[in-house]
C-alpha atoms as a PDB file:
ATOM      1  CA  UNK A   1    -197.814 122.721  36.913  1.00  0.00           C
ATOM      2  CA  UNK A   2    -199.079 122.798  40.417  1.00  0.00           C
ATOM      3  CA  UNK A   3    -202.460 125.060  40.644  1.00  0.00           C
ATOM      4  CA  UNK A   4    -203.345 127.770  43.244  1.00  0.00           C
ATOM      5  CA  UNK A   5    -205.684 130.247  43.372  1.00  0.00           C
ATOM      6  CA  UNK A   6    -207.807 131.863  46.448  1.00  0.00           C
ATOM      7  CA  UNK A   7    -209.352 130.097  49.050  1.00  0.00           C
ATOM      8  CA  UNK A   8    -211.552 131.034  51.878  1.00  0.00           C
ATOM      9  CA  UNK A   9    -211.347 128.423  55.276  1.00  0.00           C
ATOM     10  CA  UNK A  10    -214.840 127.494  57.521  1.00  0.00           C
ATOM     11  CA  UNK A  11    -216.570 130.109  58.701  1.00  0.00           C
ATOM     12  CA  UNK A  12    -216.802 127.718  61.787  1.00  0.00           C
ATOM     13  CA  UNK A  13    -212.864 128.061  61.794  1.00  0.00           C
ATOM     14  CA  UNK A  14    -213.384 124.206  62.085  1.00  0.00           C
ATOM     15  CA  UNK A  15    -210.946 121.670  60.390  1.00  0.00           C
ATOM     16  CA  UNK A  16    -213.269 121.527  57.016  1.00  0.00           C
ATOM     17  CA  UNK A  17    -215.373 118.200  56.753  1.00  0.00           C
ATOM     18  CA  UNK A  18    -216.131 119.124  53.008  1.00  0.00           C
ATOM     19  CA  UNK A  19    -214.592 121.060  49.795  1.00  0.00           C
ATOM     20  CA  UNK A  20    -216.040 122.861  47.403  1.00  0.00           C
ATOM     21  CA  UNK A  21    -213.692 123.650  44.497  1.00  0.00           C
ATOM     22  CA  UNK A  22    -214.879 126.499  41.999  1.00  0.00           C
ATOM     23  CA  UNK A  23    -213.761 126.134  38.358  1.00  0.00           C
ATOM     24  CA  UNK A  24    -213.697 129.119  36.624  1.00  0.00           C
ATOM     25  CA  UNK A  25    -214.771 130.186  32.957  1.00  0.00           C
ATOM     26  CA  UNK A  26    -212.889 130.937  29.925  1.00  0.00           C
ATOM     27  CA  UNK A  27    -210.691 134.264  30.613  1.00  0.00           C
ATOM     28  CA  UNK A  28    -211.123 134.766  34.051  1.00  0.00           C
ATOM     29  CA  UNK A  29    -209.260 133.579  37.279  1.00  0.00           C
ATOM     30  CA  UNK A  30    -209.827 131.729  40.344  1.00  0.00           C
ATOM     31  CA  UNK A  31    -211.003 135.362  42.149  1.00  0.00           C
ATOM     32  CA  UNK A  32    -213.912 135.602  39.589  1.00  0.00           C
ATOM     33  CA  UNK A  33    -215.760 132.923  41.683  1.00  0.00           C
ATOM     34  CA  UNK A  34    -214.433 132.772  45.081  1.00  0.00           C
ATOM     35  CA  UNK A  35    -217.064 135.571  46.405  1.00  0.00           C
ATOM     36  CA  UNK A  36    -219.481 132.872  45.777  1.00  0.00           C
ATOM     37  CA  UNK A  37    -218.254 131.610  49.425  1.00  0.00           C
ATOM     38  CA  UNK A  38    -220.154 134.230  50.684  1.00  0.00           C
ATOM     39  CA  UNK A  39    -223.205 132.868  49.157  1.00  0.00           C
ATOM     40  CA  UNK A  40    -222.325 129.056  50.606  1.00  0.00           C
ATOM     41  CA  UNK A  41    -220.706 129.420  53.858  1.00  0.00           C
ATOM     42  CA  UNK A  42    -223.973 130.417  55.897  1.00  0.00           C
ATOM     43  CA  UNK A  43    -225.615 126.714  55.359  1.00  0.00           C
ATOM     44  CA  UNK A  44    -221.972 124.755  55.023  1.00  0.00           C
ATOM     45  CA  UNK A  45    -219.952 126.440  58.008  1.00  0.00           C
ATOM     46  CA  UNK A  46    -217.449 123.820  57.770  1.00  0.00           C
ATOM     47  CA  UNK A  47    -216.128 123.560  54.091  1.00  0.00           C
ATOM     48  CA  UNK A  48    -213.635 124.788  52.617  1.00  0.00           C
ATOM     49  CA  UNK A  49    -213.884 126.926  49.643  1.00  0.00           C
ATOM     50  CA  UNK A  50    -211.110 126.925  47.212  1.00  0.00           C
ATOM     51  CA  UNK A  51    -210.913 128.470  43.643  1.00  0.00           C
ATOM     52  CA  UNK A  52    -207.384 127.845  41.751  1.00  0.00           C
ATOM     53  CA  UNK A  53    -206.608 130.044  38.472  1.00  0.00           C
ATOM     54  CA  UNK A  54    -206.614 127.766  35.450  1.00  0.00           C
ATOM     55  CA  UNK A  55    -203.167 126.362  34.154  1.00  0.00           C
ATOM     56  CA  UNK A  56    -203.105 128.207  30.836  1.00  0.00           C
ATOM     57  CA  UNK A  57    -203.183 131.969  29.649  1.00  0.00           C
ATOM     58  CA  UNK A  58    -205.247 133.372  26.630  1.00  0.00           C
ATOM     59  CA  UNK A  59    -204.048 135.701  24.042  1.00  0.00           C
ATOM     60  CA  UNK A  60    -205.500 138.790  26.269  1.00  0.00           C
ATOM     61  CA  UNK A  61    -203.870 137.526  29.584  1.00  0.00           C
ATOM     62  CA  UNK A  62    -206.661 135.354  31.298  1.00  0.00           C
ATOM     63  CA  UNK A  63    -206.990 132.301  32.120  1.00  0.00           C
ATOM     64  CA  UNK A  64    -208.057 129.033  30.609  1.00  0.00           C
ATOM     65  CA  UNK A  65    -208.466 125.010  30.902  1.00  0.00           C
ATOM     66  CA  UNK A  66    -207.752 124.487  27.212  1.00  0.00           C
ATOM     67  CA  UNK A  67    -207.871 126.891  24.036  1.00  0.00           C
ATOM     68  CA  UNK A  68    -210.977 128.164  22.699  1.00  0.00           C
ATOM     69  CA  UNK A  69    -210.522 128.847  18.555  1.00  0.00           C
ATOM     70  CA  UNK A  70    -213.686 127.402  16.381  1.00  0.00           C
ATOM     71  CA  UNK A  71    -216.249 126.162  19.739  1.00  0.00           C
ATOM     72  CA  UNK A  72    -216.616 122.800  18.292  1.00  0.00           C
ATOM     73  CA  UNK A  73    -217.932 120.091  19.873  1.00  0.00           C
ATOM     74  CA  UNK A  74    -214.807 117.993  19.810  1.00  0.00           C
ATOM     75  CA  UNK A  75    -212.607 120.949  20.535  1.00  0.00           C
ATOM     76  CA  UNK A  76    -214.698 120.993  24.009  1.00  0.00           C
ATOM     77  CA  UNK A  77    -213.877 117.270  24.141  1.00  0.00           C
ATOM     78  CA  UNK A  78    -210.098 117.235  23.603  1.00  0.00           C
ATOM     79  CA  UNK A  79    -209.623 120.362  25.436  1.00  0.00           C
ATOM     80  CA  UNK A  80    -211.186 118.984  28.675  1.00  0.00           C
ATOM     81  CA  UNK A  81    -208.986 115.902  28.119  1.00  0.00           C
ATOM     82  CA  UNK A  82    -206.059 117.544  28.242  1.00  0.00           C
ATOM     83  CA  UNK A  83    -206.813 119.748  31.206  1.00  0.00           C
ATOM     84  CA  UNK A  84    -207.886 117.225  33.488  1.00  0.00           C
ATOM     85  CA  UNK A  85    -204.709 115.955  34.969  1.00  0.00           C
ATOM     86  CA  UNK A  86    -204.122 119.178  36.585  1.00  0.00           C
ATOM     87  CA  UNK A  87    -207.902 119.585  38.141  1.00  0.00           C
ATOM     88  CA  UNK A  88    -206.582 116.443  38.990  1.00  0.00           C
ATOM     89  CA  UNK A  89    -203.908 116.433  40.890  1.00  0.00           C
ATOM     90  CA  UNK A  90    -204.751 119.620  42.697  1.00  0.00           C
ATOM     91  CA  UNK A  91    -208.033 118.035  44.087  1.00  0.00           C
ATOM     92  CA  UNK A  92    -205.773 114.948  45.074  1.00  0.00           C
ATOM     93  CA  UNK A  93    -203.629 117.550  47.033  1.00  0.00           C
ATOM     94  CA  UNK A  94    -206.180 119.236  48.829  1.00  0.00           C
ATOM     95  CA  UNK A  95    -207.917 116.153  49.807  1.00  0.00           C
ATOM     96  CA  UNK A  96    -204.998 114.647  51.209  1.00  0.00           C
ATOM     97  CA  UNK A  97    -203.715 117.519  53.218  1.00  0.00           C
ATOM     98  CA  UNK A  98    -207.139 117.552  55.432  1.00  0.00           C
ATOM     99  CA  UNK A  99    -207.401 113.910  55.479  1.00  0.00           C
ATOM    100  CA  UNK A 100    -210.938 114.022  53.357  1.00  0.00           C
ATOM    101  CA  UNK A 101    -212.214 111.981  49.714  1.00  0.00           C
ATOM    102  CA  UNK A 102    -214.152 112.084  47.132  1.00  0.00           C
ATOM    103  CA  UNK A 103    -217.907 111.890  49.305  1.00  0.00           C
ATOM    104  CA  UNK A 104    -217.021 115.176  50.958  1.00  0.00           C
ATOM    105  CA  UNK A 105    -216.291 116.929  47.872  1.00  0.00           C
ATOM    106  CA  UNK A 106    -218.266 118.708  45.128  1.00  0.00           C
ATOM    107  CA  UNK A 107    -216.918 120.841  42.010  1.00  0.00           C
ATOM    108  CA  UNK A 108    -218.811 124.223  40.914  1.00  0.00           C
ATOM    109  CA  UNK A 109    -218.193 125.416  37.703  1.00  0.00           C
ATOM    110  CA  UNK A 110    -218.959 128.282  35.160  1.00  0.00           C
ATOM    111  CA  UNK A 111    -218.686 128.069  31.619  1.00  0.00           C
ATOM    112  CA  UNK A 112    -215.657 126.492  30.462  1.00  0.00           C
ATOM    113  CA  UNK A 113    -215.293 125.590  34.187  1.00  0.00           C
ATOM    114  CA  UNK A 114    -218.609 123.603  34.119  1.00  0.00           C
ATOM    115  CA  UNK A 115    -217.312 121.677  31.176  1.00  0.00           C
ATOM    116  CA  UNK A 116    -213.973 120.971  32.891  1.00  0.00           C
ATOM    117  CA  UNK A 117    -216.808 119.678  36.341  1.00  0.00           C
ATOM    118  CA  UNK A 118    -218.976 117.975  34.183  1.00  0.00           C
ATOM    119  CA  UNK A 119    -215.812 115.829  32.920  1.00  0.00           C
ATOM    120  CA  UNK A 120    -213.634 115.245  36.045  1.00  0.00           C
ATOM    121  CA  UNK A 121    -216.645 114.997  38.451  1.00  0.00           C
ATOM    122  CA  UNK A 122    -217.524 111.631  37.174  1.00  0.00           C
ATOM    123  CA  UNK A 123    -213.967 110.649  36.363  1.00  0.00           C
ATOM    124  CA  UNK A 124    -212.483 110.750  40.096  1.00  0.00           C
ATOM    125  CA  UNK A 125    -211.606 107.109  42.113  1.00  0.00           C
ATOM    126  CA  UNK A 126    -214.528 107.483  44.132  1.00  0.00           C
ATOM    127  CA  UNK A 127    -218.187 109.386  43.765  1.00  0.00           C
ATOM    128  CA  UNK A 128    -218.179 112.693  44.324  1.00  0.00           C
ATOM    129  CA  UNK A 129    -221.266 114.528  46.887  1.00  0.00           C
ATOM    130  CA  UNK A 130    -222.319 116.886  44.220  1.00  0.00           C
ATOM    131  CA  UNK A 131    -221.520 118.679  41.124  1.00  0.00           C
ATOM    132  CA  UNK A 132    -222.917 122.857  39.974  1.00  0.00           C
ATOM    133  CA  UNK A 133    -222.845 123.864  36.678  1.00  0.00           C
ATOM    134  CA  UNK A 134    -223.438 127.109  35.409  1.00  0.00           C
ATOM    135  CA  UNK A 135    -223.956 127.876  32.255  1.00  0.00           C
ATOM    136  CA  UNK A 136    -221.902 125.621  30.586  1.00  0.00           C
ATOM    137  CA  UNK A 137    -222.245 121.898  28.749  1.00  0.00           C
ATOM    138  CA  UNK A 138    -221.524 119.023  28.615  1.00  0.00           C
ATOM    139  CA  UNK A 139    -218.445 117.754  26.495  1.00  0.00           C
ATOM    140  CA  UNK A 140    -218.914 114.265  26.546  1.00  0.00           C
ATOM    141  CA  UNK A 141    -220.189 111.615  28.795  1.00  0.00           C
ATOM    142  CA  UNK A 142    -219.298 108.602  27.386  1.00  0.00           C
ATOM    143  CA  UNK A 143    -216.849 106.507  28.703  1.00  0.00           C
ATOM    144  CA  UNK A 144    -216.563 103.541  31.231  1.00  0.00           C
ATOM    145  CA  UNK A 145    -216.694 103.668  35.259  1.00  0.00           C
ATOM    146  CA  UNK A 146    -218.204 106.710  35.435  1.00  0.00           C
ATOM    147  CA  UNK A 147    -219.217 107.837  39.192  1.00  0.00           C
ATOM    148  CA  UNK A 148    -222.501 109.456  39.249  1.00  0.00           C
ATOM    149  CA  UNK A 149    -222.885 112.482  41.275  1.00  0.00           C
ATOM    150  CA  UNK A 150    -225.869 114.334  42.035  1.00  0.00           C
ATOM    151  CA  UNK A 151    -226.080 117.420  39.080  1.00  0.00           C
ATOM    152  CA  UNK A 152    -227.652 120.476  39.173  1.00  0.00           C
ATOM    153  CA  UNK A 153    -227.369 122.706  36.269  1.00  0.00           C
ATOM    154  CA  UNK A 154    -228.583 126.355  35.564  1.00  0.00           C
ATOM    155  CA  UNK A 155    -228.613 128.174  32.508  1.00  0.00           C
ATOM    156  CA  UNK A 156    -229.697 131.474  31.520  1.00  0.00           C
ATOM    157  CA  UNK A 157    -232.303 131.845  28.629  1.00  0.00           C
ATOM    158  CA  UNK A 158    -230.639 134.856  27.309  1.00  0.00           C
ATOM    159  CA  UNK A 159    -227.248 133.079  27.362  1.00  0.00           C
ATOM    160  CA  UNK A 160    -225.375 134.874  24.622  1.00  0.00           C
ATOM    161  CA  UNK A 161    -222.002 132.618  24.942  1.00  0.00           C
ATOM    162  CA  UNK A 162    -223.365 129.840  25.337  1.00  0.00           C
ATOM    163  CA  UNK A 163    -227.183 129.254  24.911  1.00  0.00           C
ATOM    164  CA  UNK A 164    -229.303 127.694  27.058  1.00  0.00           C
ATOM    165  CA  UNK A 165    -230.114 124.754  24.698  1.00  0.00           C
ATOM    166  CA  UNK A 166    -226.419 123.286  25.718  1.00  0.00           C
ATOM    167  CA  UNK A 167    -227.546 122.740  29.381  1.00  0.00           C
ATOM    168  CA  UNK A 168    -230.907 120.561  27.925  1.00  0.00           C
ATOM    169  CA  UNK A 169    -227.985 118.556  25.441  1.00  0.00           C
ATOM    170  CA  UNK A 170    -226.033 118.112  28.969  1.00  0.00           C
ATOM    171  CA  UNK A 171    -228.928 116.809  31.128  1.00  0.00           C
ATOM    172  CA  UNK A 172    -229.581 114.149  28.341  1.00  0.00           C
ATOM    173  CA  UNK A 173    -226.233 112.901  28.136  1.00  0.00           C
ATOM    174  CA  UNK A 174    -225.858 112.909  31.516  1.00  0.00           C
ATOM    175  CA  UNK A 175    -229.208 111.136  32.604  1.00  0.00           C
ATOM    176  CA  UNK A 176    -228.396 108.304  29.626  1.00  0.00           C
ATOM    177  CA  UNK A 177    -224.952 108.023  31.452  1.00  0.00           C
ATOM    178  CA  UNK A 178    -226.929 107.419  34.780  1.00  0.00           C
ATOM    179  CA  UNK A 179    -225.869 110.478  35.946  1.00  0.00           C
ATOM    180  CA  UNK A 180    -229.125 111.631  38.378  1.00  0.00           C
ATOM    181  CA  UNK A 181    -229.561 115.622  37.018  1.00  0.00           C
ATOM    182  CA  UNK A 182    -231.909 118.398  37.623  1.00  0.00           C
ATOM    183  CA  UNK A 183    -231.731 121.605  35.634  1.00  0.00           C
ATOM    184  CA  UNK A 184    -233.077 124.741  35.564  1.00  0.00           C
ATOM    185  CA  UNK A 185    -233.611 127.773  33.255  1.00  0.00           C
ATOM    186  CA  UNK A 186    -233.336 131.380  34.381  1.00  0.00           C
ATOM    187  CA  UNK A 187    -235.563 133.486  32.383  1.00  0.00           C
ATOM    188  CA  UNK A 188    -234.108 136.731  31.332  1.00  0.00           C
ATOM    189  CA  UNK A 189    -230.176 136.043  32.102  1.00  0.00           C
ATOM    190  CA  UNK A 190    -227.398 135.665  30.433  1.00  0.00           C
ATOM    191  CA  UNK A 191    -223.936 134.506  30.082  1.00  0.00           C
ATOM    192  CA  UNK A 192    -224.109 134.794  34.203  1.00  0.00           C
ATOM    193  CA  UNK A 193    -225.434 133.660  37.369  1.00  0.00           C
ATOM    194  CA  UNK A 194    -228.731 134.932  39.433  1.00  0.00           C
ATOM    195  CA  UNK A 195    -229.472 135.470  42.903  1.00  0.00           C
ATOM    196  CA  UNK A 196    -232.116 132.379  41.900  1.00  0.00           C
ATOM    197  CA  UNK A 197    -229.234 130.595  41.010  1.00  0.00           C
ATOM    198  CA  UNK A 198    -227.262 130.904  43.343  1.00  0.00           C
ATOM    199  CA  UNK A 199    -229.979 129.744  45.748  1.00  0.00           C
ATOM    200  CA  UNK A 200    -230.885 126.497  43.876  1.00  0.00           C
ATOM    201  CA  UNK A 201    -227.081 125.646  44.189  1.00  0.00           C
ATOM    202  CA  UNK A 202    -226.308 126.524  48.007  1.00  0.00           C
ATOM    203  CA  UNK A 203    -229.453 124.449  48.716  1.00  0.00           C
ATOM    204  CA  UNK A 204    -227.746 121.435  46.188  1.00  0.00           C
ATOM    205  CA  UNK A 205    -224.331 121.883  47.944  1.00  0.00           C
ATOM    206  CA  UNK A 206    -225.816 122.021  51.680  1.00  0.00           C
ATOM    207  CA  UNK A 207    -228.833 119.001  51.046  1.00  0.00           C
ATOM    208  CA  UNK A 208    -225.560 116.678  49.490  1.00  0.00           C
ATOM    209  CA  UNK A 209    -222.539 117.849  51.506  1.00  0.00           C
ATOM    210  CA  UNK A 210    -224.454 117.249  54.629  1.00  0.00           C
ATOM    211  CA  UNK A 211    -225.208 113.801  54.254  1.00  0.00           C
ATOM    212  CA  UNK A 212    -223.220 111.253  56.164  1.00  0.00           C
ATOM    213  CA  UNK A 213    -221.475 114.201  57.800  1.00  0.00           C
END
């Protein structure tokens, strides 16, 4: 299955010198995050903003990158497995159509979307410029040639999906794996993402996406 979703061009109206790709949470679609373009484009004029809908449906008609029954930890882990090939191939696709790789590139997710970042973003040929992850964890970073990418992670303290203790499990893993990670908590929010937030990430996106540019 080839993935789509909504995408918003340079506000330069530039050819883009970077991506950002948006990965989406557990019921929702690619239009639930593409207004964070808004937040981005001022300090990246020239990237691209893309936000593709997730391969799968759930029972009530959203989307999803793999099935969510008991939240185990190894459901997390097979589930991102098995939806990888198609982040996959649709960041292949878009980075060969503007002639870019892996160094102009960074992956923001949310939720389930930031477990589905936190596993391709290290997985990919080459070392991506930056990875955002929202209220999410980490499903597993073990493995071999892993290609570390400057993290930032955010995390509600009132997180009622998914508490905030997941994002401290995720920046161990992560910094063990020689993954370089900051994270932050957001007192008072929950299962969502703060002006504050938003902030710490456009500043993440703009200080990596920038270099060598």
């Amino acid at each position: 299955m080839t993935l789509s979703g909504p995408r918003r061009p340079p506000r330069s109206g530039k050819p883009p010198r970077s991506i950002v790709v948006f990965v989406h949470g557990y019921g929702a679609d690619g239009s639930d995050l593409i207004g964070l373009a808004d937040h981005f484009a001022g300090p990246l004029p020239d990237t691209l903003f893309l936000s593709p809908d997730a391969p799968g449906l759930t029972p009530h008609g959203g989307r999803e990158w793999f099935p969510l029954t008991m939240r185990d930890p190894t459901e997390y882990k097979r589930g991102v497995v098995a939806a990888a090939p198609s982040l996959d191939r649709f960041i292949d696709a878009e980075l060969a159509r503007y002639n870019l790789d892996e160094g102009r590139l960074a992956l923001v997710g949310f939720s389930q979307g930031t477990m589905m970042a936190l596993h391709v973003g290290y997985r990919r040929p080459r070392a991506l410029a930056a990875v955002v992850g929202f209220s999410g964890l980490c499903a597993g970073a073990d493995g071999e040639g892993l290609k570390p990418a400057p993290t930032l992670l955010v995390h509600g303290t009132h997180d009622e999906v998914l508490p905030a203790a997941f994002t401290l499990q995720a920046s161990q893993a992560l910094g063990e794996a020689g993954i370089p990670v900051e994270w932050h908590f957001r007192p008072g929010v929950g299962h969502g993402i703060d002006p504050d937030g938003l902030a710490m990430a456009a500043a993440h996106l703009k200080i990596h996406l920038s270099k060598g540019s």
